[in-house]
Protein backbone atom coordinates (compact mmCIF):
# COMPACT_ATOMS: atom_id res chain seq x y z
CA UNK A 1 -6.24 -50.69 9.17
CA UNK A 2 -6.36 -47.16 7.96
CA UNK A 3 -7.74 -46.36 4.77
CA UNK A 4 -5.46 -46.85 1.99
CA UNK A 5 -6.53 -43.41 -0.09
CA UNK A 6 -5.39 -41.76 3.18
CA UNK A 7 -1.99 -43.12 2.99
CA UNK A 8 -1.86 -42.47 -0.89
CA UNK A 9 -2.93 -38.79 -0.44
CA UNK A 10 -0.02 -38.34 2.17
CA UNK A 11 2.83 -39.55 0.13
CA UNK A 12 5.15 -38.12 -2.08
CA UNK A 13 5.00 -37.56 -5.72
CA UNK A 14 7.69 -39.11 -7.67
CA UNK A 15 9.08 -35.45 -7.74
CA UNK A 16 9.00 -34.73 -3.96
CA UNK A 17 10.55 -37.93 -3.30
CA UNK A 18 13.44 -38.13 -5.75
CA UNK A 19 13.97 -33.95 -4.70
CA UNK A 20 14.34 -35.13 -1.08
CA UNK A 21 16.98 -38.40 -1.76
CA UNK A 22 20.49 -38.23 -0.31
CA UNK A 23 21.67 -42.18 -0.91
CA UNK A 24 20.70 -43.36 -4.00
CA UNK A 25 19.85 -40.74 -6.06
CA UNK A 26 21.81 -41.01 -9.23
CA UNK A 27 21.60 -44.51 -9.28
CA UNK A 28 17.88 -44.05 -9.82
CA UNK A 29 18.31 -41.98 -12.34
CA UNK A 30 20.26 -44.19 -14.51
CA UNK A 31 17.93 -47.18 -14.13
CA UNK A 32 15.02 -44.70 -15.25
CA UNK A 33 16.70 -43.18 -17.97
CA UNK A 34 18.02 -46.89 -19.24
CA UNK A 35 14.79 -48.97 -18.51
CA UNK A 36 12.30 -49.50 -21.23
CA UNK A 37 9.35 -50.81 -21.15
CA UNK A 38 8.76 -53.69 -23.90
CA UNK A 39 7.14 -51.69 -26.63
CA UNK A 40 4.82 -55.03 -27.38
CA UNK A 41 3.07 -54.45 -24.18
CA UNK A 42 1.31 -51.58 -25.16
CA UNK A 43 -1.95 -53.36 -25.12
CA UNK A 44 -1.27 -54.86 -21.84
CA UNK A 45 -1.02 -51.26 -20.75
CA UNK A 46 -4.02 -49.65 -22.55
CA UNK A 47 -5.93 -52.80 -20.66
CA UNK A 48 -4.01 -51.38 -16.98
CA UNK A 49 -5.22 -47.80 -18.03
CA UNK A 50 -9.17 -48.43 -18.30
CA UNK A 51 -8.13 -50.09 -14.29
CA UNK A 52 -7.85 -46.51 -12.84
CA UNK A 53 -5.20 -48.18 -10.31
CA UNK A 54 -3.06 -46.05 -8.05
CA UNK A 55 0.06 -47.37 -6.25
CA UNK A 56 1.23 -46.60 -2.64
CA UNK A 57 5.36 -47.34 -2.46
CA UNK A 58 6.81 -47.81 1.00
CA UNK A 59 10.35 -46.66 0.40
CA UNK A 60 13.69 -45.34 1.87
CA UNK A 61 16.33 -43.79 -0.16
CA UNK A 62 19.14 -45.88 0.75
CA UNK A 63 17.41 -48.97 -0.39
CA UNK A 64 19.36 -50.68 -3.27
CA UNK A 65 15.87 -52.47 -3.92
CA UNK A 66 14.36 -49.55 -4.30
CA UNK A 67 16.79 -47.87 -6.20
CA UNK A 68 16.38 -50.43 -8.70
CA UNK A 69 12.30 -51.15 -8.30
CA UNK A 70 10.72 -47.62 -7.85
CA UNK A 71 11.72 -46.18 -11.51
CA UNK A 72 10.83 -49.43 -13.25
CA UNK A 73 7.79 -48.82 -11.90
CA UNK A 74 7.95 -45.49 -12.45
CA UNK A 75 8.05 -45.90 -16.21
CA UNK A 76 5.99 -48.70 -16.02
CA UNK A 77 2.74 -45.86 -14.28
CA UNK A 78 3.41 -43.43 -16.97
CA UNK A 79 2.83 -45.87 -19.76
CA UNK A 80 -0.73 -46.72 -18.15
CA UNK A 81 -1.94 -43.74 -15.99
CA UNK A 82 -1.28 -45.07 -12.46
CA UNK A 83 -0.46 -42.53 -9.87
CA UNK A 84 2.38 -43.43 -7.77
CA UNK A 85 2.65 -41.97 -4.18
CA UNK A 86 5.91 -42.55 -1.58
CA UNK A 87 5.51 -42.86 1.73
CA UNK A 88 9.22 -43.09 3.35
CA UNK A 89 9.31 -46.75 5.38
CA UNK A 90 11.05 -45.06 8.79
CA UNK A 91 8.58 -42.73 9.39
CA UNK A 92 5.82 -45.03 8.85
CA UNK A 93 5.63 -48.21 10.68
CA UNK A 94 2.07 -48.08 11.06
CA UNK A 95 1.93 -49.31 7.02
CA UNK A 96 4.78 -50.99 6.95
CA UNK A 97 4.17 -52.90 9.35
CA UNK A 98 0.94 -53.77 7.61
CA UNK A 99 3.07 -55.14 5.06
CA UNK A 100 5.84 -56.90 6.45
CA UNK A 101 7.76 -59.63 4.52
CA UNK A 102 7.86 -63.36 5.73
CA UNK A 103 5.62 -61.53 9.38
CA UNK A 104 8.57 -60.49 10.09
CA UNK A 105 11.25 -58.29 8.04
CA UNK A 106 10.75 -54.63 7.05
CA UNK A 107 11.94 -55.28 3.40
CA UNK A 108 10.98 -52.50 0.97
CA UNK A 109 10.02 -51.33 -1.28
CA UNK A 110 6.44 -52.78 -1.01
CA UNK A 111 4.53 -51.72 -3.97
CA UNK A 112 0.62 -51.70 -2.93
CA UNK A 113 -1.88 -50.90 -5.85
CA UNK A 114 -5.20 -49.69 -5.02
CA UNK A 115 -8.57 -48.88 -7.06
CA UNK A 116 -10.41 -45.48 -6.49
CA UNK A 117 -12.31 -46.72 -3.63
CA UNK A 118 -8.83 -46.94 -1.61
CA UNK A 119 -8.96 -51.06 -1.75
CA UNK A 120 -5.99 -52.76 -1.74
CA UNK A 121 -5.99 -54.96 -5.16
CA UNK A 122 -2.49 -55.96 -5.52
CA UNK A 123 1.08 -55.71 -3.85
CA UNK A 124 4.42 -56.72 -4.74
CA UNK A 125 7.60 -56.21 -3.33
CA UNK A 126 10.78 -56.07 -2.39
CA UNK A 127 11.94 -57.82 -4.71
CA UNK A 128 12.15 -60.35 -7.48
CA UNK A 129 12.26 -63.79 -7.88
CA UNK A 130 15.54 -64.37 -9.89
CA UNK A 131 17.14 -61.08 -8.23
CA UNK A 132 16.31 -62.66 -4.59
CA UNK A 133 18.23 -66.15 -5.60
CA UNK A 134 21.35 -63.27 -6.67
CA UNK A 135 20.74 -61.74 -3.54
CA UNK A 136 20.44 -65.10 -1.38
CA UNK A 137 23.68 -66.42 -3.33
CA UNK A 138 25.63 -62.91 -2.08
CA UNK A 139 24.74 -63.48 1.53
CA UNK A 140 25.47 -67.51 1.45
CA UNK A 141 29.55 -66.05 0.64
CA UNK A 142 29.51 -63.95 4.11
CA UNK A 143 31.37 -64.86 6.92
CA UNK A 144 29.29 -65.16 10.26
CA UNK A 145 28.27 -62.20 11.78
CA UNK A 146 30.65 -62.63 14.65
CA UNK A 147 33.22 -63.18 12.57
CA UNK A 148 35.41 -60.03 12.26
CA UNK A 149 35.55 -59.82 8.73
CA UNK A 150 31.86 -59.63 8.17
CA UNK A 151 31.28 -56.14 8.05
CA UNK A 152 33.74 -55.62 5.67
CA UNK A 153 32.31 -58.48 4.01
CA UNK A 154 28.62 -57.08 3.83
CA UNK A 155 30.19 -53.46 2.47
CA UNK A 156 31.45 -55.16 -0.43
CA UNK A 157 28.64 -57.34 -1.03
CA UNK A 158 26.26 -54.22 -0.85
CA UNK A 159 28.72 -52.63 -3.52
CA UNK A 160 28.29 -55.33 -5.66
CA UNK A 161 24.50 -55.58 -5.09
CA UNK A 162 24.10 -51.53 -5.97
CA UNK A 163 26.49 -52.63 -9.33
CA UNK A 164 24.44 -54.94 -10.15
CA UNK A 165 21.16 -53.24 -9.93
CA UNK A 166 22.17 -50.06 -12.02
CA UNK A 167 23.77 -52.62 -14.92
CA UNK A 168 21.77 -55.24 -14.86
CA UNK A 169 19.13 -55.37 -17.45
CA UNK A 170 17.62 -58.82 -17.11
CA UNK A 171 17.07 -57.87 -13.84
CA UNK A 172 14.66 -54.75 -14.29
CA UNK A 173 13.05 -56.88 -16.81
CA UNK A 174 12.44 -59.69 -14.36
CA UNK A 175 10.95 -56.98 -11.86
CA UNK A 176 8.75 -55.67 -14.57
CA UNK A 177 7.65 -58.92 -15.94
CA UNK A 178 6.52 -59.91 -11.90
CA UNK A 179 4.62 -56.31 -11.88
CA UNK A 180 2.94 -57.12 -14.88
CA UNK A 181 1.64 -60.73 -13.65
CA UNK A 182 0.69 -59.46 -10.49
CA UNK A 183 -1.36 -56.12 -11.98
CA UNK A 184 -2.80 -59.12 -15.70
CA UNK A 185 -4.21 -60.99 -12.11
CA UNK A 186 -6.04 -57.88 -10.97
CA UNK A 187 -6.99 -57.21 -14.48
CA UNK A 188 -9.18 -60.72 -14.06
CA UNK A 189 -10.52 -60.03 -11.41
CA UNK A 190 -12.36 -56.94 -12.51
């Protein structure tokens, strides 16, 4: 495995990467400037601070997972002082396929949170619980893939997927509620 602070310094700021989006762009945007995070977890975040974590985000543009994901945590980075790097998922196998969901799928975004050392102390990713079961419940309503309506199918579902994520409060909070388990368990740890 490559070292982790090698991938980190490669990536993208949160600048270069939103500068160089073409799909989802906007729809990032909005979920940034409407998230929040809960004002009573500011001592959760002093706590995350005094960590000195970094994240590495394996990403694509045209995710709708990421589109929803990467600004929550985003927000969630400035509040305690993690540095957030993108490395673009296409480009990258070598990682991603360090990271791959199930053994087997190349879902992203894959959130992977590191200490100064470049060790690997949490990851998270691509998605949460309660927006999976939304997600699982879209794709039960397809037709089968040979089927010739499925592809029309699958562009509507996606539609309604992207809707949902850029509306949707409870599920940001639900993704930022699983990112703050996940980084209270590394918080033990330590």
């Amino acid at each position: 495995m490559t070292n982790l602070n090698e991938w980190f310094v490669k990536g993208l700021t949160a600048e270069a990467y939103q500068h160089q989006m073409e799909s989802h762009k906007e729809n990032m945007a909005k979920v940034y400037e409407q998230f929040s995070v809960p004002a009573e977890n500011d001592t959760f975040l002093e706590q995350l601070k005094d960590q000195n974590l970094r994240a590495i985000v394996i990403t694509e543009d045209w995710c709708g997972d990421a589109m929803m994901n990467n600004p929550i945590l985003l927000k969630m980075a400035e509040r305690s002082g993690i540095d957030v790097r993108f490395i673009l998922r296409d480009s990258n196998l070598e990682l991603m396929d360090q990271y791959l969901t199930n053994g087997k799928s190349r879902a992203i975004p894959i959130f992977i949170f590191i200490d100064q050392d470049g060790n690997e102390v949490a990851k998270w990713g691509p998605r949460a619980d309660k927006v999976q079961a939304f997600v699982d419940e879209a794709r039960s309503n397809l037709p089968a893939k040979e089927d010739p309506a499925f592809k029309d199918g699958q562009q509507l579902m996606i539609k309604q997927l992207t809707a949902a994520y850029t509306e949707r409060e409870d599920f940001w909070s639900e993704v930022y509620e699983e990112l703050k388990s996940k980084l209270t368990m590394v918080k033990s740890v330590k």
